[in-house]
Every structure is written in structure tokens, then in C-alpha cells.
C-alpha atoms as a PDB file:
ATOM      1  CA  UNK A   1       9.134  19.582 -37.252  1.00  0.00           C
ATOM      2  CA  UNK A   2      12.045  18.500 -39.622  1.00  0.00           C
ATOM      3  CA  UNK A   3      14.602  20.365 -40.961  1.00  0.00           C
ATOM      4  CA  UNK A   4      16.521  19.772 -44.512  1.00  0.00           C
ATOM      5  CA  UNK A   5      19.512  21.010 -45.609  1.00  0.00           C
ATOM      6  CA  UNK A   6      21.360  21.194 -49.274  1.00  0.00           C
ATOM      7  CA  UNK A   7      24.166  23.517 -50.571  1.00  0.00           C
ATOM      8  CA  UNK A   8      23.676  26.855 -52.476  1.00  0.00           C
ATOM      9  CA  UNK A   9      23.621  25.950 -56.016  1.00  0.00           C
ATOM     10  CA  UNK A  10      21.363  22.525 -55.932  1.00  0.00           C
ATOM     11  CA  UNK A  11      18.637  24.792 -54.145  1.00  0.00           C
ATOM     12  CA  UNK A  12      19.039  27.034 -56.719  1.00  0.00           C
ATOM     13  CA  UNK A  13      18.973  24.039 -59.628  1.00  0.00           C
ATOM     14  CA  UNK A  14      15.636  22.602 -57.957  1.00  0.00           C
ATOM     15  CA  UNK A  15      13.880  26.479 -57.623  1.00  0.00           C
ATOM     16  CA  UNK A  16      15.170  27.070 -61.789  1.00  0.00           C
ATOM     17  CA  UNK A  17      14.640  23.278 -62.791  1.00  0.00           C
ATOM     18  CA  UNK A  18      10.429  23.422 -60.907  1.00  0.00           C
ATOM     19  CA  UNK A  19       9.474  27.507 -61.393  1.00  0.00           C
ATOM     20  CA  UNK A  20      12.385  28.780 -62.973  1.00  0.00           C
ATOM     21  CA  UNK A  21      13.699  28.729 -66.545  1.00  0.00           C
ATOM     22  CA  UNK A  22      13.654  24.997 -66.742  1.00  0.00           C
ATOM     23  CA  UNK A  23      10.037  24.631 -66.144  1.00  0.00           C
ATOM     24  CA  UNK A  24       8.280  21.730 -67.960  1.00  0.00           C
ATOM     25  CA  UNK A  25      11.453  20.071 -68.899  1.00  0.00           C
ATOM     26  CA  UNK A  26      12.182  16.631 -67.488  1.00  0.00           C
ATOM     27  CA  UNK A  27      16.035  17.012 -66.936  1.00  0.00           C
ATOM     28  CA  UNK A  28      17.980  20.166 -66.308  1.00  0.00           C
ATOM     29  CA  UNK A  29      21.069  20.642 -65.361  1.00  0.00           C
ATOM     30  CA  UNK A  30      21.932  24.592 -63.366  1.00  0.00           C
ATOM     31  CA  UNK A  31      25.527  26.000 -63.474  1.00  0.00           C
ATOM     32  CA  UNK A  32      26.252  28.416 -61.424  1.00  0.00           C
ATOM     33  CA  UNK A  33      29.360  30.835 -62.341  1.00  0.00           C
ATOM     34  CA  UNK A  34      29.870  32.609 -59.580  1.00  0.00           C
ATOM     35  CA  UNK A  35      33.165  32.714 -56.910  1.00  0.00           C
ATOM     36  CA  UNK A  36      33.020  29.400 -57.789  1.00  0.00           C
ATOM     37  CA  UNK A  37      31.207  26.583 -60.194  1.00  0.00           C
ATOM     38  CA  UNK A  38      28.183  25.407 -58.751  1.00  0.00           C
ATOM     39  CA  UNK A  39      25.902  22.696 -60.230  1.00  0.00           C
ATOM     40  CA  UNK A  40      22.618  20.776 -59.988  1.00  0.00           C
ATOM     41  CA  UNK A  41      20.591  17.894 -61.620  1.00  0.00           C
ATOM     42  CA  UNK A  42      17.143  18.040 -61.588  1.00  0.00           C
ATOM     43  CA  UNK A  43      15.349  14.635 -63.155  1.00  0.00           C
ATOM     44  CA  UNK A  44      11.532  15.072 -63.035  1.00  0.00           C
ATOM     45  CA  UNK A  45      11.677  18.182 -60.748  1.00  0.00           C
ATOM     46  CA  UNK A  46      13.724  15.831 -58.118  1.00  0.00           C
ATOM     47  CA  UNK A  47      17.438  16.540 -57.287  1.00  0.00           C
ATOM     48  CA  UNK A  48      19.800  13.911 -58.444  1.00  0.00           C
ATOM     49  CA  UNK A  49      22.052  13.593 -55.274  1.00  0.00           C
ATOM     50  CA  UNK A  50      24.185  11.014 -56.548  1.00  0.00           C
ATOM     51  CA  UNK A  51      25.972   7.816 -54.287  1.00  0.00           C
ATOM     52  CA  UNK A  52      27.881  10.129 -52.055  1.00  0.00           C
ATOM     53  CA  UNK A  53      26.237  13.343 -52.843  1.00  0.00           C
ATOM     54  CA  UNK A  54      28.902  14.139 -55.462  1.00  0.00           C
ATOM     55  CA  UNK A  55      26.587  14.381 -58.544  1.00  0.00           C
ATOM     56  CA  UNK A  56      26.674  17.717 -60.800  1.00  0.00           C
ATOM     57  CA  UNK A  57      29.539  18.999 -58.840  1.00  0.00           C
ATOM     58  CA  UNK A  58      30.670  19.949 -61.903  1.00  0.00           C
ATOM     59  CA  UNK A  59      33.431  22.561 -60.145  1.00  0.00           C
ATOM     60  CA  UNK A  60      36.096  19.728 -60.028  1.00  0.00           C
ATOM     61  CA  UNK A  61      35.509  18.772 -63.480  1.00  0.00           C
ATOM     62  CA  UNK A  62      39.166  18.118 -64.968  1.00  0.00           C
ATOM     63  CA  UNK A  63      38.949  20.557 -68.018  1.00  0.00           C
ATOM     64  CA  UNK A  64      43.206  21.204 -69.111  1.00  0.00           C
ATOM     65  CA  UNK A  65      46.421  19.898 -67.456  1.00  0.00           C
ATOM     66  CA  UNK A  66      46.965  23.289 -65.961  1.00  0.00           C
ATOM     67  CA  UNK A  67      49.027  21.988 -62.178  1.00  0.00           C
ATOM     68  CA  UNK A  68      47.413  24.262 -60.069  1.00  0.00           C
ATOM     69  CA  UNK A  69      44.621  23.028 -57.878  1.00  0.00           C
ATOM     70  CA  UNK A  70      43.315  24.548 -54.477  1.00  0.00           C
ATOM     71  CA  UNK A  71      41.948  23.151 -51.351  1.00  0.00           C
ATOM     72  CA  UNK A  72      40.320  19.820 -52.464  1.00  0.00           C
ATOM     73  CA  UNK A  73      40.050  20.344 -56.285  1.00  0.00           C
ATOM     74  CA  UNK A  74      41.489  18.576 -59.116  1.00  0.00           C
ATOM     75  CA  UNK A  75      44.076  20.237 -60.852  1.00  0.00           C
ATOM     76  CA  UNK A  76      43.358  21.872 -63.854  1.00  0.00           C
ATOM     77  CA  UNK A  77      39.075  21.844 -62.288  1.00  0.00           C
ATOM     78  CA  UNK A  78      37.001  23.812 -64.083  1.00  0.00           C
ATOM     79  CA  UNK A  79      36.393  25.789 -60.721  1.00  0.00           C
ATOM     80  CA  UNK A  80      40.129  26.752 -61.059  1.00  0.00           C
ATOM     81  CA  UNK A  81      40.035  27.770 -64.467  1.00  0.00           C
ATOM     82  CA  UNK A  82      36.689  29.845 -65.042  1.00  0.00           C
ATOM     83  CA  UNK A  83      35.293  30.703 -61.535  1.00  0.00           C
ATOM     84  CA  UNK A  84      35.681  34.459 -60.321  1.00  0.00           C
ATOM     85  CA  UNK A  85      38.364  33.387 -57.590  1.00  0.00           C
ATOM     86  CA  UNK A  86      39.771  31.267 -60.495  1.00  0.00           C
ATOM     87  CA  UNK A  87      39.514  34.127 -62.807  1.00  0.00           C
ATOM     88  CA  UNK A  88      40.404  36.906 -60.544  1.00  0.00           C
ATOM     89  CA  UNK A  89      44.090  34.311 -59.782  1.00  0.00           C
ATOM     90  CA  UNK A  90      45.005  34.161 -63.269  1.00  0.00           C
ATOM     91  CA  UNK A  91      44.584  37.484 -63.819  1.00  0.00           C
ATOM     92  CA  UNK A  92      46.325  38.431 -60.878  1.00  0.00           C
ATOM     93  CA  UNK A  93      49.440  36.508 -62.448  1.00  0.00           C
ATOM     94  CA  UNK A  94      48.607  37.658 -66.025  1.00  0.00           C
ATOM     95  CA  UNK A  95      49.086  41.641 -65.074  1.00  0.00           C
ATOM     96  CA  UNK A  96      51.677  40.734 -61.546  1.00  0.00           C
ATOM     97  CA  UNK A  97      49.202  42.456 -59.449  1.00  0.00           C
ATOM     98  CA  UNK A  98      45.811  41.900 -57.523  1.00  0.00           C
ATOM     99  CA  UNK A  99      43.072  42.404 -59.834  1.00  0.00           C
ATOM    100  CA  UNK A 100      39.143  41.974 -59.456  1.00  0.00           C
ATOM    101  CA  UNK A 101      37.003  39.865 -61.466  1.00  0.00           C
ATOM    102  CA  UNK A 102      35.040  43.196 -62.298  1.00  0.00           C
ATOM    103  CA  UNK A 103      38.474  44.873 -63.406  1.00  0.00           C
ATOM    104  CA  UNK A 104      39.545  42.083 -65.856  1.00  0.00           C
ATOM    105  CA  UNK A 105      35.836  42.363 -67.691  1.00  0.00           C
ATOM    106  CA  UNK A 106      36.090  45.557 -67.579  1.00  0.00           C
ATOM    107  CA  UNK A 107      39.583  45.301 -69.673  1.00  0.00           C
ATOM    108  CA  UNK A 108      38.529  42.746 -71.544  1.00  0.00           C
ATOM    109  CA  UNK A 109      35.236  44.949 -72.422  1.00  0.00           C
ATOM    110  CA  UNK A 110      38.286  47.782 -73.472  1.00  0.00           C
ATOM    111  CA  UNK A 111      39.930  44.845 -75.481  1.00  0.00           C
ATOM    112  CA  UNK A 112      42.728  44.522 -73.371  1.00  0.00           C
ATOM    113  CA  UNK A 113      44.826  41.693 -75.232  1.00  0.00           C
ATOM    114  CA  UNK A 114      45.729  39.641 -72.083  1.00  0.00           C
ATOM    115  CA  UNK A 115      42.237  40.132 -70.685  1.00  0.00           C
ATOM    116  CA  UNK A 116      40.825  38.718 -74.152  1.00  0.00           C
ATOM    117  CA  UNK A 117      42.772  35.465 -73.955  1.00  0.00           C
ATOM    118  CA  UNK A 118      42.047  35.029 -70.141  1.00  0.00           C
ATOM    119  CA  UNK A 119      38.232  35.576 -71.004  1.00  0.00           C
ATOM    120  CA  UNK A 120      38.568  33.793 -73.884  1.00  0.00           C
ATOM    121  CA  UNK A 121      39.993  30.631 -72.114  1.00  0.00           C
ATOM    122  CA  UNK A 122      37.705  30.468 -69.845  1.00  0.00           C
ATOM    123  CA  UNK A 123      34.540  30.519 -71.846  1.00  0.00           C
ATOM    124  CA  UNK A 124      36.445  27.467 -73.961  1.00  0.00           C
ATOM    125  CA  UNK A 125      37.139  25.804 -70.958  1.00  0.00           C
ATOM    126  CA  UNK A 126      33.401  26.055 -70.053  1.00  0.00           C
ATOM    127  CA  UNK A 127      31.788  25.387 -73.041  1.00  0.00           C
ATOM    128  CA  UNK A 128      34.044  22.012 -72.503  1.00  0.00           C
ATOM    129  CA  UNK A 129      32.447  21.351 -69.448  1.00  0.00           C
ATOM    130  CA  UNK A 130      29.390  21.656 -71.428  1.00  0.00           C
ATOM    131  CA  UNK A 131      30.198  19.324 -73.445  1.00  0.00           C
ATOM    132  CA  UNK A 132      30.974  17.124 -71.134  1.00  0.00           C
ATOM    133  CA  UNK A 133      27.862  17.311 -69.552  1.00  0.00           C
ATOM    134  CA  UNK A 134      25.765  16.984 -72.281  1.00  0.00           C
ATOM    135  CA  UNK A 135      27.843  13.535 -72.976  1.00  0.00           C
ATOM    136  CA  UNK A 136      27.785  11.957 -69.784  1.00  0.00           C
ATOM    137  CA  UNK A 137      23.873  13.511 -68.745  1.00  0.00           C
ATOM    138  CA  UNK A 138      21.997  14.234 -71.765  1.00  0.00           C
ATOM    139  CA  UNK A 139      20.006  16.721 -70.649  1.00  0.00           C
ATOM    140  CA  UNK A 140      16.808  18.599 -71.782  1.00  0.00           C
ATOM    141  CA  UNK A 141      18.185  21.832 -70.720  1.00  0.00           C
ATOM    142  CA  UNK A 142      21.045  23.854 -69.668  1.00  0.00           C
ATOM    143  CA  UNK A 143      20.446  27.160 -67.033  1.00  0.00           C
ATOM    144  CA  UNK A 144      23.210  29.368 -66.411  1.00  0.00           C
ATOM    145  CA  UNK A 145      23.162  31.648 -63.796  1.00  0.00           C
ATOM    146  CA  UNK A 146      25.708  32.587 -60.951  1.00  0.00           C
ATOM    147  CA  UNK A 147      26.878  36.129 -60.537  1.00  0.00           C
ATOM    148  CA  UNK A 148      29.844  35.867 -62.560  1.00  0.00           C
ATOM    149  CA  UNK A 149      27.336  34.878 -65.345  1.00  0.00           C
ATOM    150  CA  UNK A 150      24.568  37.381 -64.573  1.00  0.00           C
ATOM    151  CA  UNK A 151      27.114  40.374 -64.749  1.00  0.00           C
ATOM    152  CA  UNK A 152      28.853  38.981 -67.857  1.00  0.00           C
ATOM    153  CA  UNK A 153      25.834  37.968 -70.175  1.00  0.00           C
ATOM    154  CA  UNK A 154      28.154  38.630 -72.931  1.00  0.00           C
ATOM    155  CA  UNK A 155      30.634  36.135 -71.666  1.00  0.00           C
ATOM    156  CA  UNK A 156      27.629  33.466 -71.634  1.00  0.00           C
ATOM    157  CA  UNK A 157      26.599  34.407 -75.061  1.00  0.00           C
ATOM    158  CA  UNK A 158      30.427  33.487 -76.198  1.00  0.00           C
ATOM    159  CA  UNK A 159      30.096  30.600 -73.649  1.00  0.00           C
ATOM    160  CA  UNK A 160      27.053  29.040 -75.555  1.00  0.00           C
ATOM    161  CA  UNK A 161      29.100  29.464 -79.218  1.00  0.00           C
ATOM    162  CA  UNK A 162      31.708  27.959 -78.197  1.00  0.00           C
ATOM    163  CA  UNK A 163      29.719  25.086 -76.938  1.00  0.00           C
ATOM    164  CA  UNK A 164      28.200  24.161 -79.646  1.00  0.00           C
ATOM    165  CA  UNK A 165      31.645  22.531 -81.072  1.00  0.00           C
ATOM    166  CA  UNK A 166      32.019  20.304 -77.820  1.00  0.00           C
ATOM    167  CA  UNK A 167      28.437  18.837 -78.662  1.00  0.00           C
ATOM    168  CA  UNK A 168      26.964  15.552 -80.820  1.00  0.00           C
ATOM    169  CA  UNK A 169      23.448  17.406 -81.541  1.00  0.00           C
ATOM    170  CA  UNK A 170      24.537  21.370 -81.891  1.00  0.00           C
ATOM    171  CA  UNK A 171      21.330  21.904 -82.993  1.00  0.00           C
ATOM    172  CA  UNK A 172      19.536  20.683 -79.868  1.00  0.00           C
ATOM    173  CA  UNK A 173      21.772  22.000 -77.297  1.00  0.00           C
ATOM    174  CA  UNK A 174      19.379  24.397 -75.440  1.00  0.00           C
ATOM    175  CA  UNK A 175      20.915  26.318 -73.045  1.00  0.00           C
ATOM    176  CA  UNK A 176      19.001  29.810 -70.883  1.00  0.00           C
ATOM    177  CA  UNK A 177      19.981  32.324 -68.146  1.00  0.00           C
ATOM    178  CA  UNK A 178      18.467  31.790 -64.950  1.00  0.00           C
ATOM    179  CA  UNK A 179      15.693  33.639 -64.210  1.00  0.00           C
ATOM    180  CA  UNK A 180      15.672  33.988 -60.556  1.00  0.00           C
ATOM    181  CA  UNK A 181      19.363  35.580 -60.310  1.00  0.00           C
ATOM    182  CA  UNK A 182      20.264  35.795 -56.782  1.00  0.00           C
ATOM    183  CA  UNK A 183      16.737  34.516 -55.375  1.00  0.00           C
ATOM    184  CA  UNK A 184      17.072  31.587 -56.792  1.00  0.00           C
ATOM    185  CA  UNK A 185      19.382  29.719 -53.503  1.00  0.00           C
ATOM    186  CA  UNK A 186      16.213  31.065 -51.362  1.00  0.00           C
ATOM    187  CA  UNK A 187      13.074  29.769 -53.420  1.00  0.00           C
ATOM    188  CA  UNK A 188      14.608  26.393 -53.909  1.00  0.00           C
ATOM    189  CA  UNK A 189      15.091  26.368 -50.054  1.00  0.00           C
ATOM    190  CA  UNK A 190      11.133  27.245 -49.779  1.00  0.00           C
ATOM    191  CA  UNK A 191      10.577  24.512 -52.473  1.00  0.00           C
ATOM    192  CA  UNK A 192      12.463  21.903 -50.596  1.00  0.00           C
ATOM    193  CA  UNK A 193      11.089  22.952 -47.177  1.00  0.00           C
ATOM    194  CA  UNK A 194       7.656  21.993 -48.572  1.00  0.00           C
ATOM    195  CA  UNK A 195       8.377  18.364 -49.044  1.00  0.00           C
ATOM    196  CA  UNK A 196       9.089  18.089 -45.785  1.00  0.00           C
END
């Protein structure tokens, strides 16, 4: 008996990238929007683990020049700037109180003007890491899922405009929601289990 361990979100690339929304496409890239950025590549329904198991981590993407960074990320990483932790931070500066993810989409839903340009800023600095992505990987297929993004499709609908100015091809960038929400972590662990 062996056992075989990965992190949350490239478990949750592989069960999207083989079952999921990215079924029958030869390279997808997953990004997960949740507390923080998650990301997996899946090339011919394998996951691309890179050198030093540092490919797709797409959370310390540098995306603005913004100083702040936390724990081991860049500063200015796309986890710091349009994660919920990073999201539920700025707000909590924006308004000079704690405030919830929730609560800021909830203003921003209201059209709160500071919760417009937080949300908006985000999405931009997303749809830049999209661009990125598409740049440097190319791929087939972009999934979105996380629970940031699964609570907010809204703010991925405004994620995937905005994208389309931060790409070569507009017209081929092809990006879907996930379609195993929260299972997805736990079918690609089943998935990967089976190639023992």
C-alpha cells in the first residue's frame, strides 16, 4: 500500500482538468479564488509539478508594486491583492475597520463606491494574471472555481471581460466555472489515489 499526497487546489485542477469542466482538453490550467489563489496545470490529464514543485502557483504571481507582502509571498502577489484574506485586508483598511469578504460584496452589490474600486481592482489584477498565464502557458482552457469565485459569479463574469484586454487571441481565450465546487479537492484525491 502507497500513499500520495498533493495540495488542495492541484487535486482539484487534476479532478476539473480529467471529469470536470476541462474534460477532453489537452491543457488546462484551474484557479482557485478562494482565502487564497490556488492553481494547477494539467497537460494530457497529468499534473505539471514543475522542477521544485512550484509550477501554477500562480498566488505569488507579482501583479502591481503594491509593498505589502505576507508570510512568504511576493509583494504586490496576486494572492495579496485578490484573495478573500487579501480582499477582506484591503477592505479592512479601505473602511478602518474589520470587514468580511461577504460584507464588502455585499457593498459592492449596494454600489458602495470604495467597495466598487476594491472589487474592481481586483478583478483587473486577475484578469492580469490571466494574461499572464495565457502568455507564458498557452493553454486550451481556463477553470475558475474557489469559493470566493463560486459565491461571486458576477465578479468572474467581470473577471473574464477584463481579461480579454491582457490577451494576444481574445477571441480564443476560453475560460469556465468549475463544476465540482467544493468536491472538487476530494475527487481529484480519488483520481490520484487510483494511479497508485
Amino acid at each position: 500500500m502507497c500513499t500520495t499526497l498533493n495540495n488542495d487546489a492541484n487535486l482539484a485542477g487534476l479532478a476539473e482538468a480529467r471529469a470536470g469542466a476541462g474534460a477532453g482538453y489537452e491543457s488546462v490550467v484551474f484557479m482557485g479564488i478562494s482565502t487564497g489563489i490556488g492553481g494547477a496545470y494539467v497537460y494530457q490529464d497529468k499534473l505539471v509539478i514543475g522542477a521544485n514543485s512550484n509550477a501554477a502557483e500562480f498566488w505569488n504571481m507579482v501583479v502591481n508594486d503594491d509593498s505589502y507582502c505576507h508570510k512568504n509571498a511576493n509583494a504586490g502577489s496576486l494572492n495579496e491583492q485578490s484573495s478573500g484574506s487579501g480582499l477582506q485586508r484591503i477592505a479592512s483598511e479601505t473602511y478602518g475597520r474589520q470587514m468580511s469578504t461577504s460584507e464588502l460584496f455585499e457593498r459592492y452589490r449596494r454600489l458602495d463606491v470604495r467597495a466598487l474600486k476594491i472589487i474592481e481592482d481586483a478583478a483587473e489584477k486577475l484578469a492580469k494574471g490571466i494574461g499572464n498565464i495565457t502568455c507564458t502557458i498557452d493553454p486550451d482552457i481556463i477553470i475558475i472555481g474557489g469559493s470566493v469565485a463560486l459565491h461571486n459569479p458576477d465578479f468572474v463574469e467581470k473577471i473574464f471581460e477584463k481579461a480579454k484586454r491582457y490577451v494576444l487571441c481574445p477571441e480564443n481565450l476560453k475560460v469556465k466555472f468549475a463544476a465540482f465546487g467544493d468536491d472538487a479537492g476530494l475527487i481529484g484525491a480519488a483520481l490520484l489515489a487510483e494511479e497508485g
